[in-house]
Structures are given as structure tokens and as C-alpha cells.
Protein backbone atom coordinates (compact mmCIF):
# COMPACT_ATOMS: atom_id res chain seq x y z
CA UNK A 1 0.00 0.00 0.00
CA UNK A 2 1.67 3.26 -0.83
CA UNK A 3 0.03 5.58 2.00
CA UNK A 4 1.18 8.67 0.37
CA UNK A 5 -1.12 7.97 -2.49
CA UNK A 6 -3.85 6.61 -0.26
CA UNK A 7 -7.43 7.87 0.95
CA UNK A 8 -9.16 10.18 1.02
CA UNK A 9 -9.31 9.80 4.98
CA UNK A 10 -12.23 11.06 7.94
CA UNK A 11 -9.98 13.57 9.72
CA UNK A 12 -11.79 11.91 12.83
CA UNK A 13 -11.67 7.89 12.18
CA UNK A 14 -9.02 5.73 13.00
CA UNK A 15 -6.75 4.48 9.92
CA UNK A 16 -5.24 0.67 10.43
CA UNK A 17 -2.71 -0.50 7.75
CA UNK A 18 -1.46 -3.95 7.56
CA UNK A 19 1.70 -5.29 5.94
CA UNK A 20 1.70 -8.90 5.07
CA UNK A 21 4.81 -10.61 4.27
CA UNK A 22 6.10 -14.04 3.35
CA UNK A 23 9.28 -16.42 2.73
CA UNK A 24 8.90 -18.75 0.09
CA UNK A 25 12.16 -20.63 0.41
CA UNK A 26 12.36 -24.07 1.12
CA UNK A 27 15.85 -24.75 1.65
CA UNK A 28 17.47 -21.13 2.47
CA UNK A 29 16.96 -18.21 4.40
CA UNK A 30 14.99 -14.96 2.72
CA UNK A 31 17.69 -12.80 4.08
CA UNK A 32 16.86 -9.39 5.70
CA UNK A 33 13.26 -7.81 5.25
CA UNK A 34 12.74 -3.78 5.17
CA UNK A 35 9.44 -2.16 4.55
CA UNK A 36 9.50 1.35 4.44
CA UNK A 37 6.66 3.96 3.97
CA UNK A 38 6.33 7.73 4.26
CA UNK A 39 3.16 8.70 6.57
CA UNK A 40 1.14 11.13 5.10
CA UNK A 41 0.98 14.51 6.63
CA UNK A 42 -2.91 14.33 6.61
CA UNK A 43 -2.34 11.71 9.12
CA UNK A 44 -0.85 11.16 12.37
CA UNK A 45 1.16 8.20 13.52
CA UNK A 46 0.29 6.67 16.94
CA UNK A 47 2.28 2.80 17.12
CA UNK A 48 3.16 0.00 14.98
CA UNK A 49 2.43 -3.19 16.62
CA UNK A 50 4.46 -6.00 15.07
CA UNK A 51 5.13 -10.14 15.66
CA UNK A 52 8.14 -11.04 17.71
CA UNK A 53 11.38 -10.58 15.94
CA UNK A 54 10.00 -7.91 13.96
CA UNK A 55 11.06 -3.89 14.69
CA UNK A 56 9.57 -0.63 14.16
CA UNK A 57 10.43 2.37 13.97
CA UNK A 58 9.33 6.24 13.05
CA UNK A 59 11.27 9.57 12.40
CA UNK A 60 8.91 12.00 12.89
CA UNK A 61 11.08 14.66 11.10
CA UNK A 62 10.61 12.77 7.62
CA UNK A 63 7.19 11.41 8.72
CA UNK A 64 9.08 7.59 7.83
CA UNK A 65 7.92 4.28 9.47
CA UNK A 66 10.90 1.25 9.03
CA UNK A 67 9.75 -2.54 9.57
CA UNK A 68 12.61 -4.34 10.14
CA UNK A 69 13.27 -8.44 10.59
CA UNK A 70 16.84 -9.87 10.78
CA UNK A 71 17.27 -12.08 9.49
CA UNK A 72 14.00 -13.02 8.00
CA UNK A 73 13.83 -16.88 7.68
């Protein structure tokens, strides 16, 4: 989903995105995974709840969320 190009949003409702990833390897690891996504300035950010293993994070100053998993297997 490319948030920046998302919406139009309610300034008042609540707006839940959800990343779904996968490894299809059978006999090696996927590596590292990185999602990254610019927040759109019509919305706020509140939290990213993620699965175990998996890290978030958000710079406010370039409005940037970062999903990271290493190594993803």
C-alpha cells in the first residue's frame, strides 16, 4: 500500500494498515526484510504493533515508518 497515495481519509476515524509478508524458500533463508513507507501529513502516527522478531520504527522529522526483521527466515 503506498500511503502517500492513499485515501481520502475522515480527519476523525481511525486508519489501520497492515503489511503482510512471506518467505517462500524451502531450503534457504529470505535474508533481511525492510518495509519502508512515508506517513502522510494528513495523518498522524500513533504505534506500529508488530510479531516477535520484527522492529519498528518512526522519524517523525521525515514522517518515515521502518519494519525491520533480521534475518528473515
Amino acid at each position: 500500500m503506498d500511503l502517500p497515495n492513499a485515501g481520502p481519509y475522515d480527519p476523525a476515524a481511525m486508519v489501520v494498515v497492515r503489511y503482510r509478508y512471506s518467505c517462500s524458500s524451502l531450503t534457504t533463508g529470505c535474508g533481511n526484510l525492510t518495509i519502508t513507507t512515508v506517513v502522510p501529513t494528513n495523518l498522524g502516527y500513533i504505534y506500529a504493533a508488530t510479531p516477535p522478531g520484527t522492529n519498528a520504527s518512526y522519524n517523525s522529522g521525515t514522517r518515515t515508518l521502518t519494519i525491520t526483521r533480521s534475518p528473515y527466515n
